[in-house]
C-alpha atoms as a PDB file:
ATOM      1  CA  UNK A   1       8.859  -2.585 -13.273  1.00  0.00           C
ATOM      2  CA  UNK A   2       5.101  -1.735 -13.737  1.00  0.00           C
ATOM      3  CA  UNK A   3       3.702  -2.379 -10.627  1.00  0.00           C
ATOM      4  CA  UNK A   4       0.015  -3.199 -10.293  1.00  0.00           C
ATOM      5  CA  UNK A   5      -2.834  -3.711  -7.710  1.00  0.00           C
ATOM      6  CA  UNK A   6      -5.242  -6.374  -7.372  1.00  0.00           C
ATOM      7  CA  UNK A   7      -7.886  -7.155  -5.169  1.00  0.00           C
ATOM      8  CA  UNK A   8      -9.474 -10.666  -6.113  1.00  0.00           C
ATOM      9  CA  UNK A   9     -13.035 -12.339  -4.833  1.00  0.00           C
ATOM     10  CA  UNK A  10     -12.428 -15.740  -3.778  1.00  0.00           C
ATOM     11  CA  UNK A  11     -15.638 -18.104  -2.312  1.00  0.00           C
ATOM     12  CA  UNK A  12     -15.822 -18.224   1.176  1.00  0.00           C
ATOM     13  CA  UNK A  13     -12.608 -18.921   2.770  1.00  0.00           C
ATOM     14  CA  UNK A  14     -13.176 -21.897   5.845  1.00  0.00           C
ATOM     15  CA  UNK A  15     -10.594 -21.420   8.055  1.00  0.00           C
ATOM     16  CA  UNK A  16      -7.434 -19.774   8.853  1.00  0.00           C
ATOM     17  CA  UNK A  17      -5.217 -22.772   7.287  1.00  0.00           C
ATOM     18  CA  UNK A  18      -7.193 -21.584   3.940  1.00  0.00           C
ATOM     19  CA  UNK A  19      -5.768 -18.239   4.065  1.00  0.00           C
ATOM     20  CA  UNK A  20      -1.813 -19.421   5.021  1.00  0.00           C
ATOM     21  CA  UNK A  21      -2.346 -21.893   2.109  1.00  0.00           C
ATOM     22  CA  UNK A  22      -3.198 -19.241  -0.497  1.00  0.00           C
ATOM     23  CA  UNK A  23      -1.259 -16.651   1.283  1.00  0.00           C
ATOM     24  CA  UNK A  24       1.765 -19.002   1.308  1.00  0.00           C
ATOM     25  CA  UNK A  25       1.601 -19.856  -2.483  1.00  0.00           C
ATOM     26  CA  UNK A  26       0.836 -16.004  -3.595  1.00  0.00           C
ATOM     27  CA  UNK A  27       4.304 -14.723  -1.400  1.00  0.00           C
ATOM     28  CA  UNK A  28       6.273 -18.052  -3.176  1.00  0.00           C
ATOM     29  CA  UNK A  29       5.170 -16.174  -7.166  1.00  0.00           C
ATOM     30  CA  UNK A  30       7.717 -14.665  -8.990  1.00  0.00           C
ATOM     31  CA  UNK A  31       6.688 -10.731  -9.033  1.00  0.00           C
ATOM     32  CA  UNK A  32       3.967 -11.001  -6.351  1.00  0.00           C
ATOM     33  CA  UNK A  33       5.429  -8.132  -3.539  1.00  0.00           C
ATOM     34  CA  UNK A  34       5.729 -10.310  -0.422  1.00  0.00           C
ATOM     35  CA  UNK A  35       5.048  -7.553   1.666  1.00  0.00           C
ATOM     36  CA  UNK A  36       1.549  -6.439   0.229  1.00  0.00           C
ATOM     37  CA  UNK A  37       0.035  -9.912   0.561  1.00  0.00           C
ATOM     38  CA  UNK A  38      -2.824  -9.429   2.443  1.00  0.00           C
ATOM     39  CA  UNK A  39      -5.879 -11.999   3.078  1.00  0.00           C
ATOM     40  CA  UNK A  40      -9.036 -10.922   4.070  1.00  0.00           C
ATOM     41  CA  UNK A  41     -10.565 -13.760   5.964  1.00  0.00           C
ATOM     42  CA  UNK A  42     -13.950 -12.121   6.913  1.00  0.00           C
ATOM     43  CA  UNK A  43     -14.487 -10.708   3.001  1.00  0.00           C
ATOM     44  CA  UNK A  44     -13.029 -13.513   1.155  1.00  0.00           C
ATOM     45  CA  UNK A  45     -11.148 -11.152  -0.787  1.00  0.00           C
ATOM     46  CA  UNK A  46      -7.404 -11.338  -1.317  1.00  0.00           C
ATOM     47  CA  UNK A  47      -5.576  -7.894  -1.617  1.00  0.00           C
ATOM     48  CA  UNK A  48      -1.877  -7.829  -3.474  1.00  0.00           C
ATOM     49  CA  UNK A  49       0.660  -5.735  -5.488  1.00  0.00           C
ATOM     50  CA  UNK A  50       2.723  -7.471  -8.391  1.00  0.00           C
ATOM     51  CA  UNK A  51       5.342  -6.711 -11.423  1.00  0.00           C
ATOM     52  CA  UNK A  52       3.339  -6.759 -14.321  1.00  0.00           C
ATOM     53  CA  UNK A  53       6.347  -7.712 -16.600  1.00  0.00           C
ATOM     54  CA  UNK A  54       6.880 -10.702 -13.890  1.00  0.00           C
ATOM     55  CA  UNK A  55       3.300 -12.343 -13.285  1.00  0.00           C
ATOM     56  CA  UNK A  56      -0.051 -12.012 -14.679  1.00  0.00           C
ATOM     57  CA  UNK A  57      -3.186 -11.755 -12.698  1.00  0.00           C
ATOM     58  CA  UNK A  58      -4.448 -15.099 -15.004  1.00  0.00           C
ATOM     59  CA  UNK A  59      -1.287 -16.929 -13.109  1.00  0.00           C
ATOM     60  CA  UNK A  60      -1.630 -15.295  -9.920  1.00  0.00           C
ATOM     61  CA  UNK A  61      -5.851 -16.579 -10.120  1.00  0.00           C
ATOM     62  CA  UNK A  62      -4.028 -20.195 -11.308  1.00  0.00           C
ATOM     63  CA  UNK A  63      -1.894 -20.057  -8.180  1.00  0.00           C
ATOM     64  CA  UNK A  64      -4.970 -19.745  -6.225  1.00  0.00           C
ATOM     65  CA  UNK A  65      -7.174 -22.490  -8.165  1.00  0.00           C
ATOM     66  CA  UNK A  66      -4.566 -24.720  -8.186  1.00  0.00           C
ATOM     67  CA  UNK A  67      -5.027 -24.782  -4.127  1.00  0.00           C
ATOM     68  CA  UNK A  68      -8.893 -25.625  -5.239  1.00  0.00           C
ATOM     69  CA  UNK A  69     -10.463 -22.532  -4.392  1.00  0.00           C
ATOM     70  CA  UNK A  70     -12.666 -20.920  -6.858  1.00  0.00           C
ATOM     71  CA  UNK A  71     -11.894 -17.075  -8.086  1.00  0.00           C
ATOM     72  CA  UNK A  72     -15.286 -15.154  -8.000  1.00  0.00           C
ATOM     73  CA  UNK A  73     -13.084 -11.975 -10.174  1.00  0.00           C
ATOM     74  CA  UNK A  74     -10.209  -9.612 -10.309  1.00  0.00           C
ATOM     75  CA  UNK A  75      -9.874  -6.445 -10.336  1.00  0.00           C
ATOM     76  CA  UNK A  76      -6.323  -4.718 -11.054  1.00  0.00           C
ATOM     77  CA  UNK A  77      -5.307  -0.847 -11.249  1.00  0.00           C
END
């Protein structure tokens, strides 16, 4: 298990519904660690651990398109 952090820019989130949406989808990925999901409404910014062997941060930013929000960048230590 090689477990990694990420923080990812997202463009202004609208409303609370916006974050359980992307939330939601993020805690439902294979190797995303449910626990360390966190939104940050206010900053637009979406804080995370995941397996690194399990999920990449390109899927994890797909997850998040897919919902039709736009990924400003990633950053993962």
């Amino acid at each position: 298990m090689i477990l990694k952090s990420a923080t990812i820019q997202l463009e202004a989130l609208a409303c609370p519904s916006c974050m359980q949406k992307i939330e939601s989808a993020l805690k439902a990925l294979g190797g995303v660690e449910q626990d360390t999901v966190k939104i940050l409404f206010n900053a637009s910014k979406v804080k995370l651990d995941f397996d690194e062997e399990k999920v990449s941060i390109e899927e994890i930013e797909d997850s998040i398109k897919k919902l039709g929000y736009e990924v400003i960048k990633s950053k993962v230590k």
